[in-house]
N, C-alpha and C. Protein backbone atom coordinates (compact mmCIF):
# COMPACT_ATOMS: atom_id res chain seq x y z
N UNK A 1 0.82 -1.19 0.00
CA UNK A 1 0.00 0.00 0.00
C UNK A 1 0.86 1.25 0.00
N UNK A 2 2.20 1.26 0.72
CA UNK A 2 3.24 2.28 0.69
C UNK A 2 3.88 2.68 -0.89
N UNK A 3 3.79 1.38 -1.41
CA UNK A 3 4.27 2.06 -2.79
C UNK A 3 3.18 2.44 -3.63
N UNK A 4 1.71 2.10 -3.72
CA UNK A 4 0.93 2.81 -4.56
C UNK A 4 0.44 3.86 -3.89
N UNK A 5 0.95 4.61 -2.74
CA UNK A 5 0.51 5.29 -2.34
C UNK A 5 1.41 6.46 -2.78
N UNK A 6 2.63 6.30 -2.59
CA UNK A 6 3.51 6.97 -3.49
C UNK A 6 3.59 6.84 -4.71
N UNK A 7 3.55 6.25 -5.70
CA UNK A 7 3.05 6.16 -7.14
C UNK A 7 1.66 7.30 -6.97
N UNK A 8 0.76 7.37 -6.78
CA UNK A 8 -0.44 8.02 -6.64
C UNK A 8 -0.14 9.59 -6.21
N UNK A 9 0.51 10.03 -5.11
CA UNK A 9 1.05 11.00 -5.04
C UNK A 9 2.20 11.59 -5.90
N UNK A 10 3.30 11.15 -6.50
CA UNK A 10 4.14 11.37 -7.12
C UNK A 10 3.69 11.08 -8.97
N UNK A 11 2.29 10.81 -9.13
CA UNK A 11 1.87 10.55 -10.51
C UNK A 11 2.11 9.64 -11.46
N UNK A 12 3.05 8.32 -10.59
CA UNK A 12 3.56 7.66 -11.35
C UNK A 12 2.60 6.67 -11.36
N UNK A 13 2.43 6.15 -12.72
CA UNK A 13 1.61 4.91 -13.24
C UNK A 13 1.93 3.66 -12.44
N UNK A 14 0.65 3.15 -12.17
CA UNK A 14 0.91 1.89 -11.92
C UNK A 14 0.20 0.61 -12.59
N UNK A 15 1.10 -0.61 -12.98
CA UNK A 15 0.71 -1.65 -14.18
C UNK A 15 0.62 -2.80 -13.12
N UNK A 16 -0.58 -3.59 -12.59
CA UNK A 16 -0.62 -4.56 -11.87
C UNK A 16 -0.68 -5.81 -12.61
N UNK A 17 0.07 -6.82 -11.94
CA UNK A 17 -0.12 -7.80 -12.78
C UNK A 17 -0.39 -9.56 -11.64
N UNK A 18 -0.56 -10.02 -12.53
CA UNK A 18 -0.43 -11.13 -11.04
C UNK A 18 -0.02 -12.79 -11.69
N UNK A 19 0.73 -12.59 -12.65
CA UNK A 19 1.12 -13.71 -13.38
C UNK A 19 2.74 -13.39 -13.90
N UNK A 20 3.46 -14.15 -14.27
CA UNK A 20 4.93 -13.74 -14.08
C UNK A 20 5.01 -14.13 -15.68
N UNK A 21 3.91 -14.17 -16.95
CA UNK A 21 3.83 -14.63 -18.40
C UNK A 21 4.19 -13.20 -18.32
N UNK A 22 3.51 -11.97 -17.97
CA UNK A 22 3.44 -10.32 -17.92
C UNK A 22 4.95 -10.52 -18.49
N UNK A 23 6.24 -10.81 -17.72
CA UNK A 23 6.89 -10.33 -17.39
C UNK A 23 7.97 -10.45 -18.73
N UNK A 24 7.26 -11.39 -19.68
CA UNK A 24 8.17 -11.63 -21.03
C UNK A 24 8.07 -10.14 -21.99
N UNK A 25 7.29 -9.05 -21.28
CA UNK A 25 7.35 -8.17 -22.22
C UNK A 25 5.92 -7.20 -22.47
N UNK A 26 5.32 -8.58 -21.94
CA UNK A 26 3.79 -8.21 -23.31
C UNK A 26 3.43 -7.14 -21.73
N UNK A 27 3.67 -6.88 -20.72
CA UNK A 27 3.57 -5.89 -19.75
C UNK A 27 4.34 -4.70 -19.75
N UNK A 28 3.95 -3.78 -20.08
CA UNK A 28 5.31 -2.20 -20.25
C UNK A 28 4.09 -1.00 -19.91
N UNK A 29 4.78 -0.66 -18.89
CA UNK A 29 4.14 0.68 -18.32
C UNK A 29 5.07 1.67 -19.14
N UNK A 30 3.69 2.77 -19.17
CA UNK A 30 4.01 3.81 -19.11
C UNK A 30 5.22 4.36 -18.84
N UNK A 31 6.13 5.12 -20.27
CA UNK A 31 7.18 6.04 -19.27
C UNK A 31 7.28 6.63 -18.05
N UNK A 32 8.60 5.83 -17.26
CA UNK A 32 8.29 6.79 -15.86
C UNK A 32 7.62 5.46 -14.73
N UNK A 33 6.48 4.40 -15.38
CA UNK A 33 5.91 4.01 -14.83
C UNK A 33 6.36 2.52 -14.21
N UNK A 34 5.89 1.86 -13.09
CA UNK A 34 6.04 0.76 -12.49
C UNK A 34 5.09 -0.35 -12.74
N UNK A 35 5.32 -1.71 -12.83
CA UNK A 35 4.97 -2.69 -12.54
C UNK A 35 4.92 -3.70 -11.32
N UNK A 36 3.88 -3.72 -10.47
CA UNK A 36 4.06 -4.16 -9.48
C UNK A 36 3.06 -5.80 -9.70
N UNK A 37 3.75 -6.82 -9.22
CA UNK A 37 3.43 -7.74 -8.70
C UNK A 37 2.22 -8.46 -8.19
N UNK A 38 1.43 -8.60 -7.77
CA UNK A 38 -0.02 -8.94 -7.08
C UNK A 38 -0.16 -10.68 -7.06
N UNK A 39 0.54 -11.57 -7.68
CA UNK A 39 0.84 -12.96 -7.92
C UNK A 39 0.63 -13.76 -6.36
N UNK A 40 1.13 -13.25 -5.61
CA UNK A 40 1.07 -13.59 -4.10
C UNK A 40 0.22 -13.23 -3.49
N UNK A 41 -0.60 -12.03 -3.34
CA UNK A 41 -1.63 -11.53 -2.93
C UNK A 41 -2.53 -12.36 -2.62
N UNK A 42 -2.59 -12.75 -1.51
CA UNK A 42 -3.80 -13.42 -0.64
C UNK A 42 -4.99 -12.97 -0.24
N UNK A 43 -4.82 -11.48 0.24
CA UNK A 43 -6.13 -11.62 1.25
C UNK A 43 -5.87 -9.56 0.69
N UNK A 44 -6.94 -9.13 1.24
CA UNK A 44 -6.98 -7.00 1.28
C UNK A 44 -6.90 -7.19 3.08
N UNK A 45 -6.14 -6.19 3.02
CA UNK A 45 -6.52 -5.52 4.26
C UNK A 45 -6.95 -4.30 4.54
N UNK A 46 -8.17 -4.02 5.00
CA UNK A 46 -9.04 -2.61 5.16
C UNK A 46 -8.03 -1.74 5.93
């Protein structure tokens, strides 16, 4: 939550993904922008 929270404040794009196929390419953020992970993501916390 610390890094899209900073992405969000600082304007930088964020590209979620949750499969590691993303990662051959066919995933490309935005100049400037990040790709973050979600593959592990279990559970939200409020």
């Amino acid at each position: 939550s610390a890094v899209v929270k900073w992405a969000n404040g600082n304007n930088v794009p964020v590209v979620p993904v949750s499969s590691k196929v993303h990662f051959h390419g066919s995933t490309i953020p935005k100049q400037g922008g990040i790709v973050m992970d979600l593959g592990k993501m279990n559970r939200i916390i409020e």
